[in-house]
N, C-alpha and C. Protein backbone atom coordinates (compact mmCIF):
# COMPACT_ATOMS: atom_id res chain seq x y z
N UNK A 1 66.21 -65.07 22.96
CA UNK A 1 66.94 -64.44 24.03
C UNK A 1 68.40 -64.30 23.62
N UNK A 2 68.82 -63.24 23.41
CA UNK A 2 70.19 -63.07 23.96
C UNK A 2 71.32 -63.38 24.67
N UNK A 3 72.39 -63.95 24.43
CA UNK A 3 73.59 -64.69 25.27
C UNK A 3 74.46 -63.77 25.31
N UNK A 4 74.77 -63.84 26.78
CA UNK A 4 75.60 -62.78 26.89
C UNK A 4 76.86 -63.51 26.42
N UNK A 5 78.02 -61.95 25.98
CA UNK A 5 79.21 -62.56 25.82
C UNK A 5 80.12 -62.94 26.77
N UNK A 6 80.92 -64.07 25.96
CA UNK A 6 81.52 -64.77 26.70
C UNK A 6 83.57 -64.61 26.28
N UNK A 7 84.14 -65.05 26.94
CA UNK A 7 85.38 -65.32 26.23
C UNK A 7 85.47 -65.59 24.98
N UNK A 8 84.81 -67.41 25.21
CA UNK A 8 85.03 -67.98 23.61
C UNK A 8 84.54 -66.96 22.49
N UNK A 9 83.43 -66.51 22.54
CA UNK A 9 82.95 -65.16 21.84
C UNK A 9 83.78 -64.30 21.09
N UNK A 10 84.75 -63.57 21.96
CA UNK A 10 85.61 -63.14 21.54
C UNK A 10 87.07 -64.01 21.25
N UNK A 11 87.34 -64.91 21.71
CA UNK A 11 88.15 -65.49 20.95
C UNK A 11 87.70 -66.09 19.31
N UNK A 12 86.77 -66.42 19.12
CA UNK A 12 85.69 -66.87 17.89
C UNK A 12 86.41 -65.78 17.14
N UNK A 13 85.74 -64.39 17.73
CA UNK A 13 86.13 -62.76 16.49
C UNK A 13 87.20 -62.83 16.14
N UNK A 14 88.27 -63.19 17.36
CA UNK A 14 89.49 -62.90 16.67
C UNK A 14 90.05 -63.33 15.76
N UNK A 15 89.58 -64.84 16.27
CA UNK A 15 90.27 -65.74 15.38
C UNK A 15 89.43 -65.50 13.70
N UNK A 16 88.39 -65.05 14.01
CA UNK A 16 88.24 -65.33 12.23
C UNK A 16 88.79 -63.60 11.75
N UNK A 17 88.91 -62.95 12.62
CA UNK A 17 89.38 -61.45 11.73
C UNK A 17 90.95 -62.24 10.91
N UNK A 18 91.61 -62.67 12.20
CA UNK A 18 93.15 -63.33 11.57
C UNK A 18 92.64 -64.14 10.30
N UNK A 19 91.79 -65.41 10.23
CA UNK A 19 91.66 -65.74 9.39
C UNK A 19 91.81 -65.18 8.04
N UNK A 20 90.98 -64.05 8.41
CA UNK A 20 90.66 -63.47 6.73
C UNK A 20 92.01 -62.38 6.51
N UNK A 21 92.22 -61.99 7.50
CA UNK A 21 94.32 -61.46 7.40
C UNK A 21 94.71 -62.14 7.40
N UNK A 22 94.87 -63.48 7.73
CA UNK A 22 96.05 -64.35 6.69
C UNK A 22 95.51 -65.02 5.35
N UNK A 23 94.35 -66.02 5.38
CA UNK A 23 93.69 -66.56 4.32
C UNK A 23 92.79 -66.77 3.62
N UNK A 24 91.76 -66.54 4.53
CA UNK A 24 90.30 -67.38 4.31
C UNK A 24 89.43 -65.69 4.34
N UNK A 25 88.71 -65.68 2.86
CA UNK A 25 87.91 -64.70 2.97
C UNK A 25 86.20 -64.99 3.16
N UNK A 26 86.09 -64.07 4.56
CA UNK A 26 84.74 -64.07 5.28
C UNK A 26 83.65 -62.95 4.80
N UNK A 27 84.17 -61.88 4.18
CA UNK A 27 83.63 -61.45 4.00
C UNK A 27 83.44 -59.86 5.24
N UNK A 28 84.66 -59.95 6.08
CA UNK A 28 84.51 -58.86 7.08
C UNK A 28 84.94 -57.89 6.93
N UNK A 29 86.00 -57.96 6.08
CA UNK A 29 86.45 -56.32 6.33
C UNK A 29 87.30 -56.32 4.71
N UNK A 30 87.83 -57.67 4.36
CA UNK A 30 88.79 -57.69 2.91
C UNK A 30 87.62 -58.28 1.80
N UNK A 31 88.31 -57.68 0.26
CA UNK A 31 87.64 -58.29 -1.03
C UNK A 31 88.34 -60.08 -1.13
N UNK A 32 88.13 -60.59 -1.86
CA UNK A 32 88.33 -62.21 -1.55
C UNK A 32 89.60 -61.45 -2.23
N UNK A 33 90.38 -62.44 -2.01
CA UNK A 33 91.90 -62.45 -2.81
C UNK A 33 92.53 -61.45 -2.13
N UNK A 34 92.48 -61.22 -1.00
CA UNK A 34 93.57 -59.72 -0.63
C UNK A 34 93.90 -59.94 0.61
N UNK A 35 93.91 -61.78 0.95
CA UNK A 35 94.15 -61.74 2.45
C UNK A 35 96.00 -61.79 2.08
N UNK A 36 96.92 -61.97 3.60
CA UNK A 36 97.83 -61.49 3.52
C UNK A 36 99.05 -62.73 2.56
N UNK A 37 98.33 -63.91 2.48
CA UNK A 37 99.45 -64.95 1.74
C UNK A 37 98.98 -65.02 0.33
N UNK A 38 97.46 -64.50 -0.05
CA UNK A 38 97.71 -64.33 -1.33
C UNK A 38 98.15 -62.93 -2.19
N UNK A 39 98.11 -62.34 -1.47
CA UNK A 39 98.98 -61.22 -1.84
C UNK A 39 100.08 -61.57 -1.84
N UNK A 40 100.99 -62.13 -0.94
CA UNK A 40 102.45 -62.17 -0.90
C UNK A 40 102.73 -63.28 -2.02
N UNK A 41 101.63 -63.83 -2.54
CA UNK A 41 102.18 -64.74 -3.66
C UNK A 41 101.80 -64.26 -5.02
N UNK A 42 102.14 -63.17 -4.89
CA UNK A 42 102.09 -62.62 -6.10
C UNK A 42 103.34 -61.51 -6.08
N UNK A 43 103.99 -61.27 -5.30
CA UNK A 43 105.27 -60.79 -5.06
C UNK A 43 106.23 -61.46 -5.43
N UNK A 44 106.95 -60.67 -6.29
CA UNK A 44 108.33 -61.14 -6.55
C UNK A 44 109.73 -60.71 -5.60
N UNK A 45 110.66 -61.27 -5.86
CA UNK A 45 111.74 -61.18 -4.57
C UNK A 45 112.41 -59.53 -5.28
N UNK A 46 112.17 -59.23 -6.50
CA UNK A 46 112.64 -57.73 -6.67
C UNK A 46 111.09 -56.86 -6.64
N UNK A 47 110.09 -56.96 -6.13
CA UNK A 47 109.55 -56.02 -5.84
C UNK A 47 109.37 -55.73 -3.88
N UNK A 48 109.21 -57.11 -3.60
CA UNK A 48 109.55 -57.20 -2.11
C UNK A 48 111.04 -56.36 -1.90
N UNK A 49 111.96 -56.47 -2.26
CA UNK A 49 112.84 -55.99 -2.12
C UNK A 49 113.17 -53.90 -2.19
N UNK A 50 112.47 -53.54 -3.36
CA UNK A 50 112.20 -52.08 -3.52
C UNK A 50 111.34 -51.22 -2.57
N UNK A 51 112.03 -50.68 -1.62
CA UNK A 51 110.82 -49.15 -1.11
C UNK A 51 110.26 -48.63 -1.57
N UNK A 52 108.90 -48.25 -1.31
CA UNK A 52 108.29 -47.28 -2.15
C UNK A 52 108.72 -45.71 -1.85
N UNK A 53 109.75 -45.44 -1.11
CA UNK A 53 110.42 -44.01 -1.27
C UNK A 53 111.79 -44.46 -0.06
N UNK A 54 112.13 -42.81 0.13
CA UNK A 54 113.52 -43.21 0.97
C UNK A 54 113.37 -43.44 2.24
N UNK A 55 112.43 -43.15 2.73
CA UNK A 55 111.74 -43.18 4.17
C UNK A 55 111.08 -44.18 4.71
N UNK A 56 110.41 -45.56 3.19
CA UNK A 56 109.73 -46.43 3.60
C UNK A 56 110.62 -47.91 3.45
N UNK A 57 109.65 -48.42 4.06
CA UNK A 57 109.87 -49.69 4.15
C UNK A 57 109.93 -50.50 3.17
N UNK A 58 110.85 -51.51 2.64
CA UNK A 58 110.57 -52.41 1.68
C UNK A 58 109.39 -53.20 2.09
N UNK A 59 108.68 -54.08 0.93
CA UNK A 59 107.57 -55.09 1.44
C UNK A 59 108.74 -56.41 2.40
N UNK A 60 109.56 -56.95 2.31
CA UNK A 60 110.47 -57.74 2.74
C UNK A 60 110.74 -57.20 4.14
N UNK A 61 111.13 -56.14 4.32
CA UNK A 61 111.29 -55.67 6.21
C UNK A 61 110.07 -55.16 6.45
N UNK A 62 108.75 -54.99 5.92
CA UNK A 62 107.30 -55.67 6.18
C UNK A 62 106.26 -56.64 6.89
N UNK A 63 107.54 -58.17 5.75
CA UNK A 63 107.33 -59.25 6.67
C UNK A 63 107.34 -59.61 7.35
N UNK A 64 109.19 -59.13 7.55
CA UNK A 64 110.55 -59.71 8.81
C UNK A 64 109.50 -58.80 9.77
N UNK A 65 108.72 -57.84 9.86
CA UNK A 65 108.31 -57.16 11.26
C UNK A 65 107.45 -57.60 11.21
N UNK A 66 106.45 -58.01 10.73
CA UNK A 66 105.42 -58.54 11.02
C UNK A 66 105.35 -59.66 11.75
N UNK A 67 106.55 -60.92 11.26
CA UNK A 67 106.68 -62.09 12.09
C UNK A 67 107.35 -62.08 13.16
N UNK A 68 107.80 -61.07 13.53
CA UNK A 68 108.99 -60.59 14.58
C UNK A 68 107.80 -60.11 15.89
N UNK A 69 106.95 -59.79 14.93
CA UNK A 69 105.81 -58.94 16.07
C UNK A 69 104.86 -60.02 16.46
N UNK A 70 104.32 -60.91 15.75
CA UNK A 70 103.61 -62.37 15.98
C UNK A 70 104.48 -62.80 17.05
N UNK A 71 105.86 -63.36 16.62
CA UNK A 71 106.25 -64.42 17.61
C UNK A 71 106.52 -63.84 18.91
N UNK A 72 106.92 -62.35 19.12
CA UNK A 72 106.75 -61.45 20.60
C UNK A 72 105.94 -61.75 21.24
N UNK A 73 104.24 -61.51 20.50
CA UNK A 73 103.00 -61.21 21.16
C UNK A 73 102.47 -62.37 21.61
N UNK A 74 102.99 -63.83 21.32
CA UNK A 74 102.63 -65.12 20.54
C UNK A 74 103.33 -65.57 21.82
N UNK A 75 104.75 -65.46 22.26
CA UNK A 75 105.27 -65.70 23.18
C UNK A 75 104.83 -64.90 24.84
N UNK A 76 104.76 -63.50 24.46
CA UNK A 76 104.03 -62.97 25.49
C UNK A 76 102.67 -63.73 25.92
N UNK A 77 101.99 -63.91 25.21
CA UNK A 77 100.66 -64.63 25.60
C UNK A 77 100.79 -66.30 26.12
N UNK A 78 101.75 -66.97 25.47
CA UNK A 78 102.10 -68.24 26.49
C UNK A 78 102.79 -67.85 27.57
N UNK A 79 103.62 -66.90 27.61
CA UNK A 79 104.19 -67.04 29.11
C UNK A 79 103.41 -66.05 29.95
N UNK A 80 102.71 -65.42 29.47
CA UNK A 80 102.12 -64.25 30.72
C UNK A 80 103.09 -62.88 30.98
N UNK A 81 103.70 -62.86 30.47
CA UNK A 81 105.40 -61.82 30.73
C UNK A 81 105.55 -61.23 29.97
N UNK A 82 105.72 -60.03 29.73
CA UNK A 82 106.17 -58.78 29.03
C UNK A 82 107.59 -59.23 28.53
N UNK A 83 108.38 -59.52 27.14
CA UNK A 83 109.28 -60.01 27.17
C UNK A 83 110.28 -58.73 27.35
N UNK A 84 111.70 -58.96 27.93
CA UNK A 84 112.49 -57.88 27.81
C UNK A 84 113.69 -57.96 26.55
N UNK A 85 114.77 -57.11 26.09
CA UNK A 85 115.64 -57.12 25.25
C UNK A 85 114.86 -57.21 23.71
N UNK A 86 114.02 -56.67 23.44
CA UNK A 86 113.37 -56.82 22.41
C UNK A 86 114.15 -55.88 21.13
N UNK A 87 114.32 -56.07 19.95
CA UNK A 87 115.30 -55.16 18.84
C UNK A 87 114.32 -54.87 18.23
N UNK A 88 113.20 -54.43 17.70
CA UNK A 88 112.43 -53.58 16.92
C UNK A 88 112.97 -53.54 15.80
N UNK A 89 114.03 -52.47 16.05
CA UNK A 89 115.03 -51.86 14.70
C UNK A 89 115.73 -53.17 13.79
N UNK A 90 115.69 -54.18 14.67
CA UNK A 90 116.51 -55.17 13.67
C UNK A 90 115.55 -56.05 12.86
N UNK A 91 113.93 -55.73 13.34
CA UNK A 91 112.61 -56.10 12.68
C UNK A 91 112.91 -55.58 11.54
N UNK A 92 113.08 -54.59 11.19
CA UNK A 92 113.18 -53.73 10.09
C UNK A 92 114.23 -53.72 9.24
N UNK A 93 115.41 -53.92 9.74
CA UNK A 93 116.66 -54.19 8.49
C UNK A 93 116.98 -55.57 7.82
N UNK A 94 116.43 -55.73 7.05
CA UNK A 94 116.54 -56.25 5.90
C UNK A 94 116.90 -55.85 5.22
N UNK A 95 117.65 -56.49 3.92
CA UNK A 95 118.30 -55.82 2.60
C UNK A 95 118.02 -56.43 1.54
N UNK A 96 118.20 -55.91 0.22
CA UNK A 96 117.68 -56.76 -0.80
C UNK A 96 117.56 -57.91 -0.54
N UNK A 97 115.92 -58.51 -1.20
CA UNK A 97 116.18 -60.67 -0.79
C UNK A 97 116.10 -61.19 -2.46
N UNK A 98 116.34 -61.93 -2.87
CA UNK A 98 116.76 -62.83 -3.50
C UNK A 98 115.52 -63.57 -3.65
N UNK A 99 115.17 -64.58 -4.81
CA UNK A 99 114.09 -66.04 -4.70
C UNK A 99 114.11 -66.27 -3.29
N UNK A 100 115.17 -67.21 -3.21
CA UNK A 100 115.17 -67.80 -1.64
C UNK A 100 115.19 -67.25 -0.58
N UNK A 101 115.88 -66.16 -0.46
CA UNK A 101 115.51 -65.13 0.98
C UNK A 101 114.05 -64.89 1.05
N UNK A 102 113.04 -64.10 -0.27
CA UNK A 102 111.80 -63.88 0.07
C UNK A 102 110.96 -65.24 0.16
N UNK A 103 110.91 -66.62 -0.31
CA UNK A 103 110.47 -67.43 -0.36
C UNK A 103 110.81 -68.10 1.27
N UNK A 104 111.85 -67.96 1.76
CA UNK A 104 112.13 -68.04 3.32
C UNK A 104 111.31 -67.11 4.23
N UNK A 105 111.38 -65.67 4.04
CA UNK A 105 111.06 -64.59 4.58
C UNK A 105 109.42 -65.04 4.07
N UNK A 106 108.50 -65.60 3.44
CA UNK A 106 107.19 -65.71 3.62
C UNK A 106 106.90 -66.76 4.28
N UNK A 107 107.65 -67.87 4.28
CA UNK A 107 108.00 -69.22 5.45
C UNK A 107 107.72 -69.22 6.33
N UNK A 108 108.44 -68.24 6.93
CA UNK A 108 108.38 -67.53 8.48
C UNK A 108 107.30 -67.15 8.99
N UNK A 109 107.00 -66.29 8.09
CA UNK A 109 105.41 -65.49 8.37
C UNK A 109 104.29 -66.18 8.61
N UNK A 110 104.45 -67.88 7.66
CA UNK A 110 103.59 -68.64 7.21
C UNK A 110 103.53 -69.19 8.82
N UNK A 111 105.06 -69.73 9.35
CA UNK A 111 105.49 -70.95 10.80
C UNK A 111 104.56 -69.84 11.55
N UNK A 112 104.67 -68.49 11.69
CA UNK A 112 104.42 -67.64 12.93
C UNK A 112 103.00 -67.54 12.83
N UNK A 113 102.03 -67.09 11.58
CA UNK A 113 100.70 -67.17 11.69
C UNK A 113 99.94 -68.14 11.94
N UNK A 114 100.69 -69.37 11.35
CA UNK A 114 100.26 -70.56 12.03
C UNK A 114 100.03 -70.89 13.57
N UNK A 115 101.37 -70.33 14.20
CA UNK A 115 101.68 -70.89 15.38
C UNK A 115 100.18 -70.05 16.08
N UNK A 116 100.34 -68.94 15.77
CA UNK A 116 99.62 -67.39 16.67
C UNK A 116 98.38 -68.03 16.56
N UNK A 117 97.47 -68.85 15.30
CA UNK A 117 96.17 -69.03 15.30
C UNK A 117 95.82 -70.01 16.23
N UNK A 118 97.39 -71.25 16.38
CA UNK A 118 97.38 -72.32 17.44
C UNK A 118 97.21 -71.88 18.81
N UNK A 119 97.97 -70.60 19.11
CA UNK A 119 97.53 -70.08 20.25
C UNK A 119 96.51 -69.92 20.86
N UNK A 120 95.92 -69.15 20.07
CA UNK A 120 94.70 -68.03 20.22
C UNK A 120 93.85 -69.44 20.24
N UNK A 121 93.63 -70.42 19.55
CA UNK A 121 92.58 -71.37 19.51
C UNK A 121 92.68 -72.16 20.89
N UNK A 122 93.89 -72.64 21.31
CA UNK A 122 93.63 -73.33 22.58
C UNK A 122 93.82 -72.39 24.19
N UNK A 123 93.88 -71.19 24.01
CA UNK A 123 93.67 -70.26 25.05
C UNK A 123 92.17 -71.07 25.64
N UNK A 124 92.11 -71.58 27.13
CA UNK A 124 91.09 -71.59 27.69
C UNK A 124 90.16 -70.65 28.53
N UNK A 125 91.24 -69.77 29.04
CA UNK A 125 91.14 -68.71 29.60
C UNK A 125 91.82 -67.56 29.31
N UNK A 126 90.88 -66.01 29.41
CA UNK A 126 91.67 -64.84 28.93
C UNK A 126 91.68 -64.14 30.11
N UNK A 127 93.21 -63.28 30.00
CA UNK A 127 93.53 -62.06 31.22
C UNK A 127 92.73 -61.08 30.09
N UNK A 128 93.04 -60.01 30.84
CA UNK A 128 92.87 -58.32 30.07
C UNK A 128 93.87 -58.31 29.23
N UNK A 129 94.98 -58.42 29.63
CA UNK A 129 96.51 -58.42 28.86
C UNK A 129 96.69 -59.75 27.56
N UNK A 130 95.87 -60.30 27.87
CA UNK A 130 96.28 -61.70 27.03
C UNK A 130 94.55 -60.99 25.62
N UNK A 131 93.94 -60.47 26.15
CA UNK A 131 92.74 -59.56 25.29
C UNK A 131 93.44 -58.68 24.77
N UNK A 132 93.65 -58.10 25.45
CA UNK A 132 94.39 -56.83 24.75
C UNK A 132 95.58 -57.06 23.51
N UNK A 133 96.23 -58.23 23.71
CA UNK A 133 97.50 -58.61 22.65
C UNK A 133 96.73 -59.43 21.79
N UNK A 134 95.38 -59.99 21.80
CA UNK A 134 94.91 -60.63 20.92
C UNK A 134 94.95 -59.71 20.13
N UNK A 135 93.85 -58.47 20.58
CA UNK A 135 93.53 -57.48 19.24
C UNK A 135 94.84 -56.90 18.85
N UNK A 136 95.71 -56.35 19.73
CA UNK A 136 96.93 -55.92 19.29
C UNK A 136 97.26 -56.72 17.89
N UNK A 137 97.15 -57.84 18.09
CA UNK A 137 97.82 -59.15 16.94
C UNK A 137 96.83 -58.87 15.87
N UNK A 138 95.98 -58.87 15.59
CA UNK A 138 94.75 -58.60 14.53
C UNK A 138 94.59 -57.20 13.78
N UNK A 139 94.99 -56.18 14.71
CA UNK A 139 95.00 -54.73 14.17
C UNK A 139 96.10 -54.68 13.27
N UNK A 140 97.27 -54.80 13.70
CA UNK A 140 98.67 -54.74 13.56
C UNK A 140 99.03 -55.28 12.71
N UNK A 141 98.45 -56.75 12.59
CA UNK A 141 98.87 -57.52 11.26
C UNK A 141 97.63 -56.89 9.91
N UNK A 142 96.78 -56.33 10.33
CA UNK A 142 95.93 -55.49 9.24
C UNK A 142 96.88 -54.68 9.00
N UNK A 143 96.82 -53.81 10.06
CA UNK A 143 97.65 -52.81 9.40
C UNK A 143 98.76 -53.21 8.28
N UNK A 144 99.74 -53.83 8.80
CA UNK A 144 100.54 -54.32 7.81
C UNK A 144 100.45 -54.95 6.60
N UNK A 145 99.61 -55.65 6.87
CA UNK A 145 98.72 -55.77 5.29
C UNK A 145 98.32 -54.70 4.42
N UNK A 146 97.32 -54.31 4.75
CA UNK A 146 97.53 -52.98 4.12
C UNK A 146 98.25 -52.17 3.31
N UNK A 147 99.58 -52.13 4.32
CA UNK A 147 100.88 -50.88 3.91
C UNK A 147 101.38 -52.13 2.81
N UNK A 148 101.55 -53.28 2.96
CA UNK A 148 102.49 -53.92 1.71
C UNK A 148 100.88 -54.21 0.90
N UNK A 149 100.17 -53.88 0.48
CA UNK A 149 99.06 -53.74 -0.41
C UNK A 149 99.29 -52.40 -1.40
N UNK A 150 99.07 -51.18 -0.27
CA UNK A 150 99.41 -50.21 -0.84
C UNK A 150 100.84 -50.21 -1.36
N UNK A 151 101.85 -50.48 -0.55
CA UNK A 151 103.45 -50.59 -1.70
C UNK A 151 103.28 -51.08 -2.81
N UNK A 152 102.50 -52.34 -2.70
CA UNK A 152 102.14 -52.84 -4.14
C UNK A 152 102.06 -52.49 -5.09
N UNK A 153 101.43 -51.66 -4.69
CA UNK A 153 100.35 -51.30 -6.02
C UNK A 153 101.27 -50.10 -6.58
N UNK A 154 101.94 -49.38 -5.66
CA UNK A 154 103.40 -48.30 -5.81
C UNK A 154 104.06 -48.92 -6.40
N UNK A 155 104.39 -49.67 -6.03
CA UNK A 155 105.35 -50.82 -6.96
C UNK A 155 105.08 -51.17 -8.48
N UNK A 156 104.31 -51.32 -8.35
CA UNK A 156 103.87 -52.10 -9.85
C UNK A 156 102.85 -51.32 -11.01
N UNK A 157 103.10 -50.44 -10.14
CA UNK A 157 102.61 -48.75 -11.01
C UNK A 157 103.60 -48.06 -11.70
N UNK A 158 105.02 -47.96 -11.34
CA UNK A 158 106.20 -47.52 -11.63
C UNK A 158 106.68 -48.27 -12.62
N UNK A 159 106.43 -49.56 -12.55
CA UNK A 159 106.91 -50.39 -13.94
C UNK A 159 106.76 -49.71 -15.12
């Protein structure tokens, strides 16, 4: 017989899609080795640093938005509240990083994916809105994976 779904159900999905976008390959959607921290450890602080044209993004204001967008959605979902005064644009400006700036700047990413999986795991109960920013959080951080995958490989093609 069949069980219908439940919350935990979908909290279960989410949490392992994040998994395998940040670390652990399941086998769902990435090849092993291409979740999002082993990729970034294979980045250096001058390729993180280079756009792949004039229009794009460095992999480094990549990050900074990516963790900027975790700890929003991360905070939205503990408090229940749409946050206000939000800077987007300042997600994005970054400037050349250095060893220690990008080795900080993956830190971050590391404190915020952490925190987001702590979330999502002790959620007992889900709104629509608190569903909806789960997947928001899972698409979004794919996506971004992705785009600093593909820079990558822009990157290190030009060499």
């Amino acid at each position: 017989m069949t069980q219908s779904p439940t919350p935990q159900h979908f909290a279960n999905a989410i949490l392992e899609i994040l998994e395998e976008t940040f670390d652990t390959h399941h086998g769902l959607y990435l090849d092993g080795g291409d979740s999002m921290f082993e990729t970034l450890a294979t980045i250096s602080a001058d390729e993180a640093s280079r756009p792949v044209s004039p229009s794009c993004a460095a992999i480094a204001a990549q990050v900074n938005h990516t963790t900027y967008y975790l700890d929003v959605l991360v905070q939205e979902l503990e408090t229940g509240a749409e946050l206000a005064n939000l800077d987007w644009k300042a997600a994005w400006t970054i400037g050349p990083v250095n060893e220690e700036n990008w080795t900080t700047l993956v830190a971050a990413l590391r404190t915020s994916a952490d925190r987001t999986m702590a979330v999502l795991r002790a959620k007992t109960s889900w709104s629509e809105d608190d569903a909806f920013g789960a997947v928001a959080i899972a698409v979004h951080t794919a996506y971004h994976l992705g785009e600093i995958r593909r820079a990558l490989c822009t990157i290190q093609n030009r060499q």
